[in-house]
Protein backbone atom coordinates (compact mmCIF):
# COMPACT_ATOMS: atom_id res chain seq x y z
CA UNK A 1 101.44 114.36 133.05
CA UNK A 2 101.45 117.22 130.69
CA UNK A 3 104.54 119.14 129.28
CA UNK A 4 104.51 122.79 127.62
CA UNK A 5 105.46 122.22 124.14
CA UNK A 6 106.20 124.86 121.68
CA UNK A 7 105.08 124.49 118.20
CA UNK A 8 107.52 124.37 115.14
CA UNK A 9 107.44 123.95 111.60
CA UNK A 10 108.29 120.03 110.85
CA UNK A 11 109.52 119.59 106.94
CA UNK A 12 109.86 115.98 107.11
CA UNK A 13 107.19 113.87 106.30
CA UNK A 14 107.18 110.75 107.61
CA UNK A 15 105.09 108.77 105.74
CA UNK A 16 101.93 109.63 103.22
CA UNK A 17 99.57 106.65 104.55
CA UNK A 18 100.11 108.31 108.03
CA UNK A 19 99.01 112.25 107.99
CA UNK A 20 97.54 112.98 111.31
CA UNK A 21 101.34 112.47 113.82
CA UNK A 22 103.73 115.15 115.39
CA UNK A 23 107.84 115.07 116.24
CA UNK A 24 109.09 115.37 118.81
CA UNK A 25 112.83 115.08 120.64
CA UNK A 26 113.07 111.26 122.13
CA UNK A 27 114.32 112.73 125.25
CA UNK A 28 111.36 115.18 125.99
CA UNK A 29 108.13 112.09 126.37
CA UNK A 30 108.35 108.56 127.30
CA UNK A 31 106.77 106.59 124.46
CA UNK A 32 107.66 103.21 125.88
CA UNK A 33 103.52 102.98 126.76
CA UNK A 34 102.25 104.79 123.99
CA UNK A 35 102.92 105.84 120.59
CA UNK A 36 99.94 108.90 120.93
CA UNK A 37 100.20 112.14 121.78
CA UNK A 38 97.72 114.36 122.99
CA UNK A 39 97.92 118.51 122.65
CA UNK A 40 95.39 120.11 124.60
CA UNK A 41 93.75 123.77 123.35
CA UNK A 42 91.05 126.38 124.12
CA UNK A 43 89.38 124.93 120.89
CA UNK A 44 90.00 120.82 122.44
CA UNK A 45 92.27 117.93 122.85
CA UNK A 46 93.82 116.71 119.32
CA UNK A 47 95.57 113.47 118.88
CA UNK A 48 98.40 112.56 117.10
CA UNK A 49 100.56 109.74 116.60
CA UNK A 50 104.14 110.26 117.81
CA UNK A 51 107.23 110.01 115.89
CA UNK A 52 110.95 110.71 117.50
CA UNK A 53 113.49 112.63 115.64
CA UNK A 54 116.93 114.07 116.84
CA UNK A 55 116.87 116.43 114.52
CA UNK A 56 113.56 118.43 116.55
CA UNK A 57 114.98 120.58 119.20
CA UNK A 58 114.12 119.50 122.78
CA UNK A 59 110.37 121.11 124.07
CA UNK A 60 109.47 121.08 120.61
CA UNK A 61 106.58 119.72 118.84
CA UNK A 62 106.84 119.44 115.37
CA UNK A 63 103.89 119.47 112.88
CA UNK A 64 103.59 121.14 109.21
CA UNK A 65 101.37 123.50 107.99
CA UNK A 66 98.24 121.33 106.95
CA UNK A 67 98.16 119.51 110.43
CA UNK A 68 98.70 123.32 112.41
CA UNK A 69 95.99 124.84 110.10
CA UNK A 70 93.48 121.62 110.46
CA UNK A 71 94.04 121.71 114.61
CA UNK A 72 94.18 125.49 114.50
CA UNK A 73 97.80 125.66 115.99
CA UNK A 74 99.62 128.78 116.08
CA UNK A 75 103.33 128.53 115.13
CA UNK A 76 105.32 129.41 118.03
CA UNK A 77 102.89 129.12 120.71
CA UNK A 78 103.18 127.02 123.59
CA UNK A 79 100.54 124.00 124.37
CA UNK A 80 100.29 121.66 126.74
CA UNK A 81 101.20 117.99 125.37
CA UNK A 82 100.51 114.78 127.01
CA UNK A 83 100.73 110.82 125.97
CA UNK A 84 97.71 109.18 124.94
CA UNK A 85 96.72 105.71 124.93
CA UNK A 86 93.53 105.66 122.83
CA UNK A 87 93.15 105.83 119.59
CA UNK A 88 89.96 105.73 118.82
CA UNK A 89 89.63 109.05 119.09
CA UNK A 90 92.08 109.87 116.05
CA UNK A 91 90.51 111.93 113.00
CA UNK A 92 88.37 109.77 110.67
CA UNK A 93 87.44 111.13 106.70
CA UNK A 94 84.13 111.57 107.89
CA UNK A 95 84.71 113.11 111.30
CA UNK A 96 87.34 116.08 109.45
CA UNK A 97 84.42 115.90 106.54
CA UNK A 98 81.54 116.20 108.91
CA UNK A 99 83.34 119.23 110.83
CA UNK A 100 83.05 121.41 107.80
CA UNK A 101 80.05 120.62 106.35
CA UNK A 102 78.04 118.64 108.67
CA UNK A 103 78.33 115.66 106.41
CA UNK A 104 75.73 113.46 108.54
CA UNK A 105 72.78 115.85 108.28
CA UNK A 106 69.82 114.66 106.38
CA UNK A 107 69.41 116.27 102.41
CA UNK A 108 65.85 116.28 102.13
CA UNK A 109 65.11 112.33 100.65
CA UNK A 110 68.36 112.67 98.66
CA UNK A 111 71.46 110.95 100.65
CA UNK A 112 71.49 108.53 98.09
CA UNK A 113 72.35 111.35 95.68
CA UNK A 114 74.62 112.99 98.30
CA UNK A 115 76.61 109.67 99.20
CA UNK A 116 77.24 109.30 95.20
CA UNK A 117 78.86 112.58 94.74
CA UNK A 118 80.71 112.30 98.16
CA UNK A 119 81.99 109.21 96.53
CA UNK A 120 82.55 110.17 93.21
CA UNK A 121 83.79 113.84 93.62
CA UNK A 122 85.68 114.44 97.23
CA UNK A 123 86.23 111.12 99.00
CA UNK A 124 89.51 110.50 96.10
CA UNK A 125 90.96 113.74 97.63
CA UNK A 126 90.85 112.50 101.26
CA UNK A 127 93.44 109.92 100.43
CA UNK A 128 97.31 110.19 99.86
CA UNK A 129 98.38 109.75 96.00
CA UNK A 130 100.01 106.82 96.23
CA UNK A 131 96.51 104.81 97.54
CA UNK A 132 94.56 106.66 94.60
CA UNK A 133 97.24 105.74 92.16
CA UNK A 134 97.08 101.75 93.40
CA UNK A 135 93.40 101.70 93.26
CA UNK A 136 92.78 103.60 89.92
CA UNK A 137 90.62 105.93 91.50
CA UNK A 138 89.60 109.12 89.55
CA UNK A 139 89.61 112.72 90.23
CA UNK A 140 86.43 114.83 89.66
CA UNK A 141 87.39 117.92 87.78
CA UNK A 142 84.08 118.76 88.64
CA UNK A 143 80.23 119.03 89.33
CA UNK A 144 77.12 119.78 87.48
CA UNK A 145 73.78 119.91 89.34
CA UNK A 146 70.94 120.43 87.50
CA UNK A 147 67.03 120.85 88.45
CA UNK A 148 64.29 122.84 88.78
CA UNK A 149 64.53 126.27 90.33
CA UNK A 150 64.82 126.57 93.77
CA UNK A 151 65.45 122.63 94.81
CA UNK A 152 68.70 123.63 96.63
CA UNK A 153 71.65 122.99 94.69
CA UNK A 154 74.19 125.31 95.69
């Protein structure tokens, strides 16, 4: 059963390994099933894992500016918000990669190539600091392609 939420600006952060969830008041959704929720759009259903705070006011959904801008959620406007059970559906690197720049499409006999500098160059920044800092990995500052004229490498 869906609610009308309205969307607020959420300062806490509740934890760096987690980055896709939303606050709400424990009062407003039963999470005794779940711990999803689901806000529903003109641009589609994202999903979110729930966290309860007192300090979010009641009809509230809270959710900072990275999540709002990544979902295209207007501050202050008024979606409808549901519990979810699956979570399968939850935002993968890939999927938030492929949305952009339609990461899956073929690059003319090079994915090798491509996968390496996905690898080496932007996959570091998909993950919070304290997972790059345990596993040593290194950011890109940046980089160079180099061919013949015309080969594509913009």
């Amino acid at each position: 059963m869906s609610k009308k939420f309205t969307v607020i600006n959420s300062l806490l952060y509740y934890d760096e390994d987690i980055t896709n969830y939303a606050i709400v008041n424990a009062t407003d959704i039963d999470l005794s099933e779940t711990k999803y929720l689901e806000i529903t759009t003109r641009h589609g259903k994202f999903k979110f894992e729930a966290v309860t705070h007192i300090g979010v006011p009641p009809n509230t959904i809270g959710l900072n500016s990275r999540q709002r801008k990544r979902d295209r959620l207007k501050l202050y406007h008024t979606y409808y918000v549901k519990p979810s059970v699956k979570q399968s559906s939850l935002h993968s690197i890939v999927d938030l990669f492929d949305r952009t720049y339609n990461f899956r499409a073929k690059v003319g006999g090079a994915d090798t190539v491509f996968e390496k500098i996905f690898g080496e160059a932007l996959l570091s920044r998909f993950y919070p600091k304290n997972l790059v800092q345990r596993t040593n990995m290194k950011h890109a500052k940046g980089i160079l392609l180099y061919g013949v004229p015309g080969t594509g490498k913009h």
